[in-house]
N, C-alpha and C. Protein backbone atom coordinates (compact mmCIF):
# COMPACT_ATOMS: atom_id res chain seq x y z
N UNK A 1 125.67 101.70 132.36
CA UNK A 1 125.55 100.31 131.97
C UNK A 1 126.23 100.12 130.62
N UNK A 2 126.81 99.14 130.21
CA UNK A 2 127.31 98.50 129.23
C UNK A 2 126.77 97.24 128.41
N UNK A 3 126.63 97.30 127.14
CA UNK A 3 126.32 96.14 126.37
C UNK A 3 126.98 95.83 125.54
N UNK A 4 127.15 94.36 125.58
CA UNK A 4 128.49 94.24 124.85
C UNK A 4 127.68 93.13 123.38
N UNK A 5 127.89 93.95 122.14
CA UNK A 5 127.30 93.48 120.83
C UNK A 5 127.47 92.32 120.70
N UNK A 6 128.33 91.07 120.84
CA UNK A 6 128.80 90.43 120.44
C UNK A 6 128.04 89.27 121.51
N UNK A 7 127.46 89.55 122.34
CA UNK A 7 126.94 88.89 123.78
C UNK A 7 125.18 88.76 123.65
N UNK A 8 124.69 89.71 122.46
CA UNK A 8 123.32 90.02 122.40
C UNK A 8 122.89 89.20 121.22
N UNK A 9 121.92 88.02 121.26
CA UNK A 9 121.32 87.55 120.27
C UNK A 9 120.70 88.11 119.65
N UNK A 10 120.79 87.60 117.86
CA UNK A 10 119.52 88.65 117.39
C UNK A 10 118.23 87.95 117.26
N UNK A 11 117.02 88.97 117.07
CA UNK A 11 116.10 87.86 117.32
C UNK A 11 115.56 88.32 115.86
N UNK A 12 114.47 87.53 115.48
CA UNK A 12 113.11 87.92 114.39
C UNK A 12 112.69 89.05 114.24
N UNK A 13 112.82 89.95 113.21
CA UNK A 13 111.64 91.78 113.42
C UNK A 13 111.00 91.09 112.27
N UNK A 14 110.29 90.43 111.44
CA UNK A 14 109.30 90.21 110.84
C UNK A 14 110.12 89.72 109.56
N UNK A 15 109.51 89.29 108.60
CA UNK A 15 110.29 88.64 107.34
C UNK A 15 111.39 89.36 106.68
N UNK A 16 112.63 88.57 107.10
CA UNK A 16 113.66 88.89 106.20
C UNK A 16 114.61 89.88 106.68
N UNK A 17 113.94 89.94 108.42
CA UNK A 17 114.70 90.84 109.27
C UNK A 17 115.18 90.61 110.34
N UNK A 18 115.91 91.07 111.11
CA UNK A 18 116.33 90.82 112.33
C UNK A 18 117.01 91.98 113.43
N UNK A 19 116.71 91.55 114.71
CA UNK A 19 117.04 92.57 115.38
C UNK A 19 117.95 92.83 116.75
N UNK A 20 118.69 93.38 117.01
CA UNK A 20 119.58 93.42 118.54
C UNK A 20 119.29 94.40 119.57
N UNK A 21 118.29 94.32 120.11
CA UNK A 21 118.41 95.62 121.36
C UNK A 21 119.80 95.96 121.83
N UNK A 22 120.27 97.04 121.63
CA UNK A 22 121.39 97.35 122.32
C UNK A 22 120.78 97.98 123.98
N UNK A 23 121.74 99.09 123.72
CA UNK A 23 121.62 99.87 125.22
C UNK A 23 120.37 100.93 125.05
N UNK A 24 119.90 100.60 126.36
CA UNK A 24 118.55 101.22 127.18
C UNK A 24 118.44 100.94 128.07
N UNK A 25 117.26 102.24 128.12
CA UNK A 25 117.21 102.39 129.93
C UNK A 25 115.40 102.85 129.19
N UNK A 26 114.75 103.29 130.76
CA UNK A 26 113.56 103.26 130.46
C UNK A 26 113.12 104.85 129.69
N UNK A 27 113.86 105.59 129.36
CA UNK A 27 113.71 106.29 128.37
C UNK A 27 114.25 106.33 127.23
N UNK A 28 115.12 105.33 126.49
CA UNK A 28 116.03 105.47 125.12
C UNK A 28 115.99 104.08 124.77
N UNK A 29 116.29 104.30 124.24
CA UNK A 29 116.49 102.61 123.23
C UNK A 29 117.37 102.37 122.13
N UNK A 30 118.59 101.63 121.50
CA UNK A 30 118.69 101.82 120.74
C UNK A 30 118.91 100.13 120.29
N UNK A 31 118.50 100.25 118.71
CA UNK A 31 117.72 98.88 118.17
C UNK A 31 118.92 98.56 116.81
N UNK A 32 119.64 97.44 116.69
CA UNK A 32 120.18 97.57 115.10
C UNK A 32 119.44 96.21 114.52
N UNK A 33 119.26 96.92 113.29
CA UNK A 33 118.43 96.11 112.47
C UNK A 33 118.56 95.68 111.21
N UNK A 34 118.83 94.57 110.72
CA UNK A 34 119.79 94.04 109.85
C UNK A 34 118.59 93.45 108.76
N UNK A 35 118.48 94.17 107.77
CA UNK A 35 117.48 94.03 106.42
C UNK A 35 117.98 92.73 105.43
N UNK A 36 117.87 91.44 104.97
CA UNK A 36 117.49 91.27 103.83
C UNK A 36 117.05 92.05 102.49
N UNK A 37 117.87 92.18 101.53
CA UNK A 37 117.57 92.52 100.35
C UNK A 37 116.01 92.51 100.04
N UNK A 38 114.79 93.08 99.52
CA UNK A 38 113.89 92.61 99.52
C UNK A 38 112.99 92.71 100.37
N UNK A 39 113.64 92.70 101.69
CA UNK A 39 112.42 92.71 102.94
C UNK A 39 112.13 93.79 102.74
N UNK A 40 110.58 93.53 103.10
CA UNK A 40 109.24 94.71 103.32
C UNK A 40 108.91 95.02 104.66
N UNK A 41 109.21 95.87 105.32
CA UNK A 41 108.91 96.36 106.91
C UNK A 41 107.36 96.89 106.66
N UNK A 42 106.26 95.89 107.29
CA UNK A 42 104.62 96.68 107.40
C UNK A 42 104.47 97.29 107.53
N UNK A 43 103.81 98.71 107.12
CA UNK A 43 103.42 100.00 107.86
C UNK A 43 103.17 99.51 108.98
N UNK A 44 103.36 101.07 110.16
CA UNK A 44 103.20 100.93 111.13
C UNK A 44 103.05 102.13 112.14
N UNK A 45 102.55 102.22 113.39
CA UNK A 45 103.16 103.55 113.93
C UNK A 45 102.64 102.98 115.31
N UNK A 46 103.44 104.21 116.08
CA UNK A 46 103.61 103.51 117.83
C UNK A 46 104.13 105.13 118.25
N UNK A 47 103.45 105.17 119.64
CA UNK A 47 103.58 106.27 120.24
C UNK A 47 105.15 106.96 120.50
N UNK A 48 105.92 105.74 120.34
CA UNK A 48 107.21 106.37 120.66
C UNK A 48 107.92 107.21 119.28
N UNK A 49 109.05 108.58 120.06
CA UNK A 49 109.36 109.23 118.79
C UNK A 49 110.72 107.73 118.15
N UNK A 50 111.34 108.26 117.40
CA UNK A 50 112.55 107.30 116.49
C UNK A 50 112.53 107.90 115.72
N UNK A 51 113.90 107.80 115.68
CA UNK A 51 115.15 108.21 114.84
C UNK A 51 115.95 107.06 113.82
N UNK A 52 116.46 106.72 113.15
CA UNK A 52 116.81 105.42 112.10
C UNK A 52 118.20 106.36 111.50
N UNK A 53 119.09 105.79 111.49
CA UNK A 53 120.42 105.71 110.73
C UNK A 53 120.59 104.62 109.92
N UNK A 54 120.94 105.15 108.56
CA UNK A 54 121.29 103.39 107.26
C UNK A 54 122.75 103.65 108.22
N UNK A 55 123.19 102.35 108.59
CA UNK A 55 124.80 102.07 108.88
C UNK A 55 124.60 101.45 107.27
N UNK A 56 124.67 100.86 106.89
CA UNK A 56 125.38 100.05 105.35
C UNK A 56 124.00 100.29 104.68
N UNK A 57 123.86 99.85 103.37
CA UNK A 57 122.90 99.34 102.28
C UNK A 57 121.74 100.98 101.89
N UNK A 58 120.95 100.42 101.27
CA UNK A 58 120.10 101.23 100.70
C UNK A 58 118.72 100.75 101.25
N UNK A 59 117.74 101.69 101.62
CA UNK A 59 116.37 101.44 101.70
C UNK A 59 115.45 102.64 101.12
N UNK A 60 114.08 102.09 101.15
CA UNK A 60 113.45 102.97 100.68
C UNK A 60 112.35 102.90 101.96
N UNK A 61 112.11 104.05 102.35
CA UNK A 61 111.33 104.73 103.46
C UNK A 61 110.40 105.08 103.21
N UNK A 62 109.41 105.08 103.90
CA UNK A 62 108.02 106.03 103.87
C UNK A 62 107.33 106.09 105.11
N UNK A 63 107.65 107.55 104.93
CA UNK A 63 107.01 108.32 106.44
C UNK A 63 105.63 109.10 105.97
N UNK A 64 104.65 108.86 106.45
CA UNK A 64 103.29 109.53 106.52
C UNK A 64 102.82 109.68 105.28
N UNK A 65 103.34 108.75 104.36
CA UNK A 65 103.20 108.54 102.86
C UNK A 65 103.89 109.38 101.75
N UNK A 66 105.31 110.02 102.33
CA UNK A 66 106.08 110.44 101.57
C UNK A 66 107.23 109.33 101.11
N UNK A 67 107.97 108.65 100.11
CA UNK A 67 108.89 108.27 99.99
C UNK A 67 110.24 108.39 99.95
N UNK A 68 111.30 108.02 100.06
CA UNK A 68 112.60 108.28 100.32
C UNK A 68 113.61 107.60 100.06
N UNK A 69 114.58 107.20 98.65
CA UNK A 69 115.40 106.13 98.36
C UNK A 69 117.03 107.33 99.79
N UNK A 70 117.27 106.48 100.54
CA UNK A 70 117.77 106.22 101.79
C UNK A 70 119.08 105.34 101.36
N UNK A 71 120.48 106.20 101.52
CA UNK A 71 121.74 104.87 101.98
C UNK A 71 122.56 105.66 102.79
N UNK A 72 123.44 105.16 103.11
CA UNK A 72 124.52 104.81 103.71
C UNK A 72 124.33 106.69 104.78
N UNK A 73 124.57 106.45 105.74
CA UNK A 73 125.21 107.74 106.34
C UNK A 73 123.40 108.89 106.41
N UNK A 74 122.67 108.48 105.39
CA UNK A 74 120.98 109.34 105.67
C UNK A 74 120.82 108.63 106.96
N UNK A 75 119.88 109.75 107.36
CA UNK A 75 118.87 109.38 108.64
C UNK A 75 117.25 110.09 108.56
N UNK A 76 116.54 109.57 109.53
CA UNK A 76 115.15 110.45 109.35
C UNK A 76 114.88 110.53 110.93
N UNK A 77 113.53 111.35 111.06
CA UNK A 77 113.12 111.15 112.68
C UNK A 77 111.60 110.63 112.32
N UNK A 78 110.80 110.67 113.70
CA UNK A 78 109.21 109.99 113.09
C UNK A 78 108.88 110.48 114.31
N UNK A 79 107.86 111.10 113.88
CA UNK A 79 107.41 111.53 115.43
C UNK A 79 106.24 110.33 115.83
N UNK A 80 105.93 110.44 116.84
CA UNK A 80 104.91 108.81 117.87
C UNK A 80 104.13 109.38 116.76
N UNK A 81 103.50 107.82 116.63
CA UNK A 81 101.98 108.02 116.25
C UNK A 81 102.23 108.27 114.60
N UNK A 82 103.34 108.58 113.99
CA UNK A 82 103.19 108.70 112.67
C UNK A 82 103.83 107.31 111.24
N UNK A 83 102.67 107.16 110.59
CA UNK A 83 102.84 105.65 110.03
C UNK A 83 104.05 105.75 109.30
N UNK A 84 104.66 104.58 109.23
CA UNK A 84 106.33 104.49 108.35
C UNK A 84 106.12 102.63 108.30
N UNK A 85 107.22 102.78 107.22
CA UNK A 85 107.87 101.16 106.67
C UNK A 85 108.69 101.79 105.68
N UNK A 86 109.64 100.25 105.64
CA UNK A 86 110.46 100.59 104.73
C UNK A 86 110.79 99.54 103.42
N UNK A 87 111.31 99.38 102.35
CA UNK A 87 111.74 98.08 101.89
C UNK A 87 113.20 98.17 101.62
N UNK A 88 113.62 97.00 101.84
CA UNK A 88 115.25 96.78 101.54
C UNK A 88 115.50 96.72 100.25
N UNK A 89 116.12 97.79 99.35
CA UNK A 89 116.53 97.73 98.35
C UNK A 89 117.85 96.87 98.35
N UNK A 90 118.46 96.66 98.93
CA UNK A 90 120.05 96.11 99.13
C UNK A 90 119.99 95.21 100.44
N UNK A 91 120.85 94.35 101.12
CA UNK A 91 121.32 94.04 102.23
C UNK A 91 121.80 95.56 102.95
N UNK A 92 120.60 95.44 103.99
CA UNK A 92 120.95 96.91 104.56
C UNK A 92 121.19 96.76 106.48
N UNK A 93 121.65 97.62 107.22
CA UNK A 93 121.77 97.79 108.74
C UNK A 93 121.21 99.18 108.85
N UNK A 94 120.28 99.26 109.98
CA UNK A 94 119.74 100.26 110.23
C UNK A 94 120.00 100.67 111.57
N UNK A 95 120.59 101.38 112.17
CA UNK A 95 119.87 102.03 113.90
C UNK A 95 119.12 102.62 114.02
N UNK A 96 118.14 101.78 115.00
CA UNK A 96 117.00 103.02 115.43
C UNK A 96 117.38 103.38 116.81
N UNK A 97 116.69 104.66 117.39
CA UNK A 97 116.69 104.75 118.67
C UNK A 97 115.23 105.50 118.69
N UNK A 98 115.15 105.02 120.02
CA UNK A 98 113.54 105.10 120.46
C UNK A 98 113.17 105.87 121.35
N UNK A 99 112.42 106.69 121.82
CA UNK A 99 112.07 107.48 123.14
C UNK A 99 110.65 107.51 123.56
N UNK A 100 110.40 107.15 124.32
CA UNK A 100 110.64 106.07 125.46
C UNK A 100 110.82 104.69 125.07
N UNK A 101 112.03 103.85 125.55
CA UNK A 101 112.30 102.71 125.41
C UNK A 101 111.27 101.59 124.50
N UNK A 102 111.14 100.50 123.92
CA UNK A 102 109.84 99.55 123.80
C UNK A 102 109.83 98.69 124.54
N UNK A 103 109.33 98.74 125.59
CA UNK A 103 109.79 98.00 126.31
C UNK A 103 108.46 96.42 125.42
N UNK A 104 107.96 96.36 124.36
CA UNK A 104 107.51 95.55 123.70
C UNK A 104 108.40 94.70 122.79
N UNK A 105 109.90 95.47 122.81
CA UNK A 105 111.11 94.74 122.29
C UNK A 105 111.80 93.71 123.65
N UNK A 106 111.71 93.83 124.27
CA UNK A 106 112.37 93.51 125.83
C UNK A 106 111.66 92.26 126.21
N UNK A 107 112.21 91.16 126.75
CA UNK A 107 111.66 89.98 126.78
C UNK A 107 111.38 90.06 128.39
């Protein structure tokens, strides 16, 4: 299957964010996610594992209450079930990919 970026609306991920499901199937997912300077991503955690790539900007991460100033070209993993957020130090793009899919992103 094919998805073509330019064809996919982005929708709302919570203040100051936004998001594009790319390509998935019912085991993968992959999510780009476009930060506001400033935005605060809520802690959070969800059974699925993820993975996050900065494509552009700087963030600051926190996985299971460790911190992490995060740019360009870093990545992290998260295993299910373990709490993370992040804040946008900069105008930032993130990829995540997900295993198993969300299908709670999926309309």
């Amino acid at each position: 299957m094919f998805f073509d970026h330019d064809a996919i609306l982005s929708e709302p991920a919570g203040s100051g964010a936004t998001r594009k499901v790319l390509a998935h199937a019912e085991n993968l997912m992959i999510v780009e996610v476009a930060f506001e300077k400033g935005a605060d991503g809520a802690p959070h955690s969800h059974p699925h594992e993820q993975a996050s790539y900065v494509v552009e900007g700087e963030i600051l991460f926190r996985l299971n209450g460790e911190e992490r100033h995060m740019k360009k070209g870093d990545s992290v993993y998260i295993p299910g079930n373990l709490p993370h957020c992040l804040r946008a130090l900069t105008d930032a793009v993130v990829i995540d990919v997900f295993t198993p899919e969300r299908k709670d992103f999926l309309k």
